[in-house]
Protein backbone atom coordinates (compact mmCIF):
# COMPACT_ATOMS: atom_id res chain seq x y z
CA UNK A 1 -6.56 14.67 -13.24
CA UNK A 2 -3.82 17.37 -12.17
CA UNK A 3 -2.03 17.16 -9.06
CA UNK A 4 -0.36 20.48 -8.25
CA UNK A 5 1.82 21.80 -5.88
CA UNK A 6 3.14 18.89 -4.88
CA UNK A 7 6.28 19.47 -1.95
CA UNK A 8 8.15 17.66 0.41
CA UNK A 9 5.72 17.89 3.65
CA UNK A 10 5.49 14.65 5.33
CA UNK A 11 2.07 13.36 7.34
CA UNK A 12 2.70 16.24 9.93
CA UNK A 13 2.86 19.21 7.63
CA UNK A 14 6.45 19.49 8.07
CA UNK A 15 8.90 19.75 5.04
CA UNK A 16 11.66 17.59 5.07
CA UNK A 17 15.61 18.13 4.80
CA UNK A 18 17.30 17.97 1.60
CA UNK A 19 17.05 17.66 -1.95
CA UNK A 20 16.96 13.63 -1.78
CA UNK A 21 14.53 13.36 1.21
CA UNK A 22 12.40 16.30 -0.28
CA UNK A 23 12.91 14.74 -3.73
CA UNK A 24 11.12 11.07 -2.13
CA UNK A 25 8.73 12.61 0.00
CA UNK A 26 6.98 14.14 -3.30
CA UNK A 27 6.82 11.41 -4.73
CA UNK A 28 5.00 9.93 -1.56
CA UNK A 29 2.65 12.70 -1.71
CA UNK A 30 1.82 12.22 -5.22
CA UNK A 31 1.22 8.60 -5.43
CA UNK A 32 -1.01 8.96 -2.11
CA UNK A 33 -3.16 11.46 -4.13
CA UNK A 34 -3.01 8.67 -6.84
CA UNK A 35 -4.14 5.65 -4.76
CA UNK A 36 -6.89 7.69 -3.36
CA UNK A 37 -8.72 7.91 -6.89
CA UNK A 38 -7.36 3.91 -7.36
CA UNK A 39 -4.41 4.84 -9.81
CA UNK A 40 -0.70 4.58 -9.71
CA UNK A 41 2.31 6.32 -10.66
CA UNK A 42 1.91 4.19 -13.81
CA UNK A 43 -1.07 6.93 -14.58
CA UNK A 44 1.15 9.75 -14.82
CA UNK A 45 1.17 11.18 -18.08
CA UNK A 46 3.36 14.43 -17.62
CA UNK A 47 5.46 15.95 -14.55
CA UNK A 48 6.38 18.95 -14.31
CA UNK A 49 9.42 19.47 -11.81
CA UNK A 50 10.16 22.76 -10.42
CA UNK A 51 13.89 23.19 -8.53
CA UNK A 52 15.14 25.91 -6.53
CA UNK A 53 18.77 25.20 -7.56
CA UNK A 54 19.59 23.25 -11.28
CA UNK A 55 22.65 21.85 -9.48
CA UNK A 56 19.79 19.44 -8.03
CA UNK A 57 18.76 17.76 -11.17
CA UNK A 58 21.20 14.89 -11.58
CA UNK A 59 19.98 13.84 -7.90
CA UNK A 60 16.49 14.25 -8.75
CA UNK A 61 16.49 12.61 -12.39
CA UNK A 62 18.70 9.24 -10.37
CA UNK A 63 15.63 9.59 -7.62
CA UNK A 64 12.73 10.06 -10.54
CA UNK A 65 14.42 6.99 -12.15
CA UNK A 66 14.05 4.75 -9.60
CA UNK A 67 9.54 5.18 -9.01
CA UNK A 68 8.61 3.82 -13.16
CA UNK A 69 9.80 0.59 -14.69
CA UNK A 70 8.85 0.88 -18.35
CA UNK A 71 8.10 3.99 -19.59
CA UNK A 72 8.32 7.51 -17.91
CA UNK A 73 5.87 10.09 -18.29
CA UNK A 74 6.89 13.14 -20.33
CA UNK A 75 9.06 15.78 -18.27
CA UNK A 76 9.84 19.42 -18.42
CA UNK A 77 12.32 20.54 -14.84
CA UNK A 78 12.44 23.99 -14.71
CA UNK A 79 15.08 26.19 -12.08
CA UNK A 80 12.99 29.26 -10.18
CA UNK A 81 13.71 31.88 -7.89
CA UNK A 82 12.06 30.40 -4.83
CA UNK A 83 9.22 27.84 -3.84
CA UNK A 84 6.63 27.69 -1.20
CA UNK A 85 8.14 27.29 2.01
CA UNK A 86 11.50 27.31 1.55
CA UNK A 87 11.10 24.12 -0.81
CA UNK A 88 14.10 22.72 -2.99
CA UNK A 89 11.32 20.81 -5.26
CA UNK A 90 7.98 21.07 -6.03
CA UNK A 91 5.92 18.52 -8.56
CA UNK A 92 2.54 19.47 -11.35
CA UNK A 93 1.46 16.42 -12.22
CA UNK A 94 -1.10 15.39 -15.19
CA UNK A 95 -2.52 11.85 -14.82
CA UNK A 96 -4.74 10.07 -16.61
CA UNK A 97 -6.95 6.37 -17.01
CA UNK A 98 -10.44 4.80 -17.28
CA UNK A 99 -12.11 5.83 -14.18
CA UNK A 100 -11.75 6.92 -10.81
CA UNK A 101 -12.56 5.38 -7.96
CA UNK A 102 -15.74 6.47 -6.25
């Protein structure tokens, strides 16, 4: 399963403020795509993390620490010009497991 384009809008379509709340907020949005299908985060296989500024990335790896206990799904973070909607972050994710829920 891929989950892509994954920013920092909360339930009302709105992106968030900052790196951190942006940062969580993914996250949120990612494992609600999961949970729909009956998986976890614990099905990610590969993330792909996209940030407007590199300065970001010790904030975002402390954040991305703090959602897997044993072991983390591959990672590649990449720095780019600019992201949809003015975002600081933006998650690809590739997840995987037995079957999805109907």
């Amino acid at each position: 399963m891929e989950i892509s384009g994954q920013v920092g809008l909360n339930s009302e379509g709105k992106l968030v403020e900052g790196i951190e709340e942006q940062t969580k907020q993914t996250f949120q949005n990612v494992k609600d795509i999961l949970e729909e299908v009956g998986w976890d985060l614990s099905n990610l296989m590969k993330i792909r993390i996209f940030l407007a500024d590199m300065k970001d990335y010790g904030t975002v790896n402390e954040i991305y620490a703090t959602y897997f206990e044993n072991d983390f799904p591959t990672r590649v973070a990449l720095a780019v010009k600019d992201l949809p909607l003015g975002a600081l972050i933006e998650m690809d994710c590739t997840a995987t497991g037995d079957e999805l829920k109907e």
